[in-house]
C-alpha atoms as a PDB file:
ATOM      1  CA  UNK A   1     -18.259  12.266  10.474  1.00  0.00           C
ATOM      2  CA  UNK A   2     -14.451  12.304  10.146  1.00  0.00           C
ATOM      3  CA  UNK A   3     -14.579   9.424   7.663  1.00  0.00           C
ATOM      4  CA  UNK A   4     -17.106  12.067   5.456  1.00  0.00           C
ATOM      5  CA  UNK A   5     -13.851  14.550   6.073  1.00  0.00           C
ATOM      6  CA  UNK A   6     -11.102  11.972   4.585  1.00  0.00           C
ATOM      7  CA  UNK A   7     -13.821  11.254   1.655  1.00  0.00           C
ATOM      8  CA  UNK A   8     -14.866  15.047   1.171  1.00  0.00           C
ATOM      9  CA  UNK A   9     -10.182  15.421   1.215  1.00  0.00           C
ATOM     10  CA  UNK A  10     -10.241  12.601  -1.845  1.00  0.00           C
ATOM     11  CA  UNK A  11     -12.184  14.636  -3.575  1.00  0.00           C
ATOM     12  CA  UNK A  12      -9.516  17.479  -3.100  1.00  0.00           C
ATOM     13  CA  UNK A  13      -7.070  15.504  -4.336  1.00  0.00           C
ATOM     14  CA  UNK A  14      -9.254  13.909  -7.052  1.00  0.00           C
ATOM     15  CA  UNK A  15      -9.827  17.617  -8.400  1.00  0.00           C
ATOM     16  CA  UNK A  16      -6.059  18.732  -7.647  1.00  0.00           C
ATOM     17  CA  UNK A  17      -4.419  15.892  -9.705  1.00  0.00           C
ATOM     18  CA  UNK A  18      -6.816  17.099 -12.602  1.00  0.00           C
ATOM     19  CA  UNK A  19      -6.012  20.653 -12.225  1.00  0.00           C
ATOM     20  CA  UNK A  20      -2.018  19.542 -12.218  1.00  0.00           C
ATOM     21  CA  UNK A  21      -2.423  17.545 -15.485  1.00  0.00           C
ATOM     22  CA  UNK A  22      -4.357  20.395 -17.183  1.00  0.00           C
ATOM     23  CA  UNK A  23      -1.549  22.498 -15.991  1.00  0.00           C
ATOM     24  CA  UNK A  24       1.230  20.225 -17.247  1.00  0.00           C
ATOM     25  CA  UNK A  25      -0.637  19.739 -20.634  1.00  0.00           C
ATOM     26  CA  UNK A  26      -0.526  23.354 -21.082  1.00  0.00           C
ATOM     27  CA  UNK A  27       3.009  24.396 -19.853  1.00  0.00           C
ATOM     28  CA  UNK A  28       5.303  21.544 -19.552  1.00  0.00           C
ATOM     29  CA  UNK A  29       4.845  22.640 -15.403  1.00  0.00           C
ATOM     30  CA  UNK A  30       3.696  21.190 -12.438  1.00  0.00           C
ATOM     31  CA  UNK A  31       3.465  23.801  -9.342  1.00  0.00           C
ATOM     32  CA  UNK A  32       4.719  22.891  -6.147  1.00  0.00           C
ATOM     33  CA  UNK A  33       1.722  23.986  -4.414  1.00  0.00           C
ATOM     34  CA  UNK A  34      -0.241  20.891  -5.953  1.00  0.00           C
ATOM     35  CA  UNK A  35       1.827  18.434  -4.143  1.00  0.00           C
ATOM     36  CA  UNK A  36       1.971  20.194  -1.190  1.00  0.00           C
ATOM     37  CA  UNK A  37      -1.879  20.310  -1.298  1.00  0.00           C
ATOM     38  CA  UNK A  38      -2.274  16.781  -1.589  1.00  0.00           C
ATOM     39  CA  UNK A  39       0.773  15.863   1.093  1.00  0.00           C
ATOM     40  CA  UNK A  40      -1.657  18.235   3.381  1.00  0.00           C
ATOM     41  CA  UNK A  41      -4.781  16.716   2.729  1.00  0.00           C
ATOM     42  CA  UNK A  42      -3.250  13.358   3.072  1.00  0.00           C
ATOM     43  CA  UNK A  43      -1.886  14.282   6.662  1.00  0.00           C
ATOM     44  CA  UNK A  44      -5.618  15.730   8.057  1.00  0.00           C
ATOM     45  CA  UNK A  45      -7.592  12.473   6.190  1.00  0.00           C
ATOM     46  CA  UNK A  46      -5.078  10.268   8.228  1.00  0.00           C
ATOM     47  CA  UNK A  47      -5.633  12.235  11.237  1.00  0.00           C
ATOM     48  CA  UNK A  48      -9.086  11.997  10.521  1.00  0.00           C
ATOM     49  CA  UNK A  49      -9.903   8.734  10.131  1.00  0.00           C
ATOM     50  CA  UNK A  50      -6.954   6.716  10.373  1.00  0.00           C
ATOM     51  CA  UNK A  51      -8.742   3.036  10.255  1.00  0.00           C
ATOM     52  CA  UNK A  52      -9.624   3.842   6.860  1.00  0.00           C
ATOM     53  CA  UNK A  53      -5.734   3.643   5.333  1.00  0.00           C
ATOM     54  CA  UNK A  54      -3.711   1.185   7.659  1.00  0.00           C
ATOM     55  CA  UNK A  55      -0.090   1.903   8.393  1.00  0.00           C
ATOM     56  CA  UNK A  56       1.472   5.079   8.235  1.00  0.00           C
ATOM     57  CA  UNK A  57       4.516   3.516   7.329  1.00  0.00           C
ATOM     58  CA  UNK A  58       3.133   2.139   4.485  1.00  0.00           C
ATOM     59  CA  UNK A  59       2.231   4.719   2.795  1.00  0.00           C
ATOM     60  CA  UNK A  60       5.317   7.121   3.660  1.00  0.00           C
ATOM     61  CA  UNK A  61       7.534   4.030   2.011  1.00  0.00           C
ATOM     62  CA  UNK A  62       5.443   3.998  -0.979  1.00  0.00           C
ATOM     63  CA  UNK A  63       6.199   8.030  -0.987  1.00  0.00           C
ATOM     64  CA  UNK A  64       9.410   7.390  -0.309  1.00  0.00           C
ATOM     65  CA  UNK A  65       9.453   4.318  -2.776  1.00  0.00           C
ATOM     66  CA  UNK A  66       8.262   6.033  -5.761  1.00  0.00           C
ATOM     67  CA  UNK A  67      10.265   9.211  -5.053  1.00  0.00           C
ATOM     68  CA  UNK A  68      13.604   7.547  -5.642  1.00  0.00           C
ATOM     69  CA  UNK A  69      12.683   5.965  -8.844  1.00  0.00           C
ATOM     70  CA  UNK A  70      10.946   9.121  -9.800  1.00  0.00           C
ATOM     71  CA  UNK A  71      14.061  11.265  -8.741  1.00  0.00           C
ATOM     72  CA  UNK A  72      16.186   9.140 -10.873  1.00  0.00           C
ATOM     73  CA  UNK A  73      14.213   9.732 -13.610  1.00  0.00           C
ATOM     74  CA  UNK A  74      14.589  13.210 -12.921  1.00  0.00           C
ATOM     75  CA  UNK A  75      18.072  13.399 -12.804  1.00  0.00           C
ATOM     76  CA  UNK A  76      18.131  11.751 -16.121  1.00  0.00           C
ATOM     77  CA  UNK A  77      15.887  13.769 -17.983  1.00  0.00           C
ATOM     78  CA  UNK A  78      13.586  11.358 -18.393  1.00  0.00           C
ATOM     79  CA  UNK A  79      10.609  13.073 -16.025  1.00  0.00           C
ATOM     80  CA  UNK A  80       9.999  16.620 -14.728  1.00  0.00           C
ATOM     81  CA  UNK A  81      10.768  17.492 -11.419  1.00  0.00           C
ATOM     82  CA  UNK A  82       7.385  18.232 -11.176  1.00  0.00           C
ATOM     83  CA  UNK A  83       5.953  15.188 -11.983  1.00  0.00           C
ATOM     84  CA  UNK A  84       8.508  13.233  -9.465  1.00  0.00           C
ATOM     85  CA  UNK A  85       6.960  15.498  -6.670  1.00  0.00           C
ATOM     86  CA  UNK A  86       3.515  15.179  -7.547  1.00  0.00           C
ATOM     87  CA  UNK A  87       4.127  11.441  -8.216  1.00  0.00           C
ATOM     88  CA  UNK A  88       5.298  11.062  -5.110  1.00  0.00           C
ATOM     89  CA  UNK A  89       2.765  12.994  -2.930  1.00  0.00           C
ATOM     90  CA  UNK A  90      -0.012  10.920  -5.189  1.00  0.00           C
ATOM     91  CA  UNK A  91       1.638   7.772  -3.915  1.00  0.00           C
ATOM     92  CA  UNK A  92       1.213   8.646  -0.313  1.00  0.00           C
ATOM     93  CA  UNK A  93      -2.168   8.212  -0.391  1.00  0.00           C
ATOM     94  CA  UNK A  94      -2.081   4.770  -2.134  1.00  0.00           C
ATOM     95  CA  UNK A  95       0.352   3.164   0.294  1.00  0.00           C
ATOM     96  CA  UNK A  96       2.539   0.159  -0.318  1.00  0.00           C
ATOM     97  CA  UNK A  97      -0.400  -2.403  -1.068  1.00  0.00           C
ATOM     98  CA  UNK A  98      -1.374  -0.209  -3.828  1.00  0.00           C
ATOM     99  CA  UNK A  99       1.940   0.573  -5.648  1.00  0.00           C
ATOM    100  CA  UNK A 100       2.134  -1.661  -8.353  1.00  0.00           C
ATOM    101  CA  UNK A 101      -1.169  -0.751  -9.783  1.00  0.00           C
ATOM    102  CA  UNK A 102      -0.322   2.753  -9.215  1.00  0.00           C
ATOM    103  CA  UNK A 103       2.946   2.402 -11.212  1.00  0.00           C
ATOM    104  CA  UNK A 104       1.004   0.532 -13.661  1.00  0.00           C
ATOM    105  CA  UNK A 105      -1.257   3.827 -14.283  1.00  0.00           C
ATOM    106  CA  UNK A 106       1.140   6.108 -13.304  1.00  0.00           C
ATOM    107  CA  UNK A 107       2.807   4.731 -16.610  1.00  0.00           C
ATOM    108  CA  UNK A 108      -0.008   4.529 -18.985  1.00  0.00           C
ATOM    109  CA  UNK A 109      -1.342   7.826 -17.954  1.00  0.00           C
ATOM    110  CA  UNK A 110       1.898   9.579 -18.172  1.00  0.00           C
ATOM    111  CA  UNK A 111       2.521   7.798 -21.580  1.00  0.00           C
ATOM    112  CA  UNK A 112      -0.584   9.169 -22.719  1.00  0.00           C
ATOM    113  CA  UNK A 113      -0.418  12.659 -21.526  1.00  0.00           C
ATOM    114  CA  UNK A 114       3.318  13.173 -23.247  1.00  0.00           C
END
């Protein structure tokens, strides 16, 4: 039953990263309550059914992780602050195993979208 809960939350954030790049197509904008969404639906799926991600600390260093380069990025003009938070609150659910392919797409998708 709670592993149906993290699956029925991935669908949350499946439909709330859709709804953020609609939203960024349109306006050049992000909202904060997206990423604060998934960062929320993250924390009950772990609660939930914690066998089904491994280490906490994984994934909070990929946030972490993918936050810095995406704050840099920021800071440079080179990414909205927007995307840098959503980035980051995407990359807590793929944890540090995950991270290079999520870069990867991250990339391509972002290429694609701009």
């Amino acid at each position: 039953m709670l592993v149906a809960l993290a699956l029925l939350l991935t669908g949350v954030v499946f439909g709330v990263t859709i709804m953020a790049c609609v939203s960024d197509v349109r306006s050049l904008r992000i909202p904060n309550l997206y990423s604060i969404v998934v960062i929320g639906a993250f924390a009950v799926a772990f609660a939930a059914a914690p066998e089904s991600f491994g280490k906490l600390s994984a994934h909070l260093l990929a946030l972490v992780l993918i936050f810095l380069i995406t704050y840099i990025m920021f800071v440079t003009g080179l990414m909205g602050g927007g995307d840098a938070k959503f980035g980051s609150a995407l990359a807590l659910w793929v944890g540090l195993p995950g991270i290079v392919s999520y870069v990867f797409w991250m990339t391509l998708m972002g290429g694609f979208i701009a």
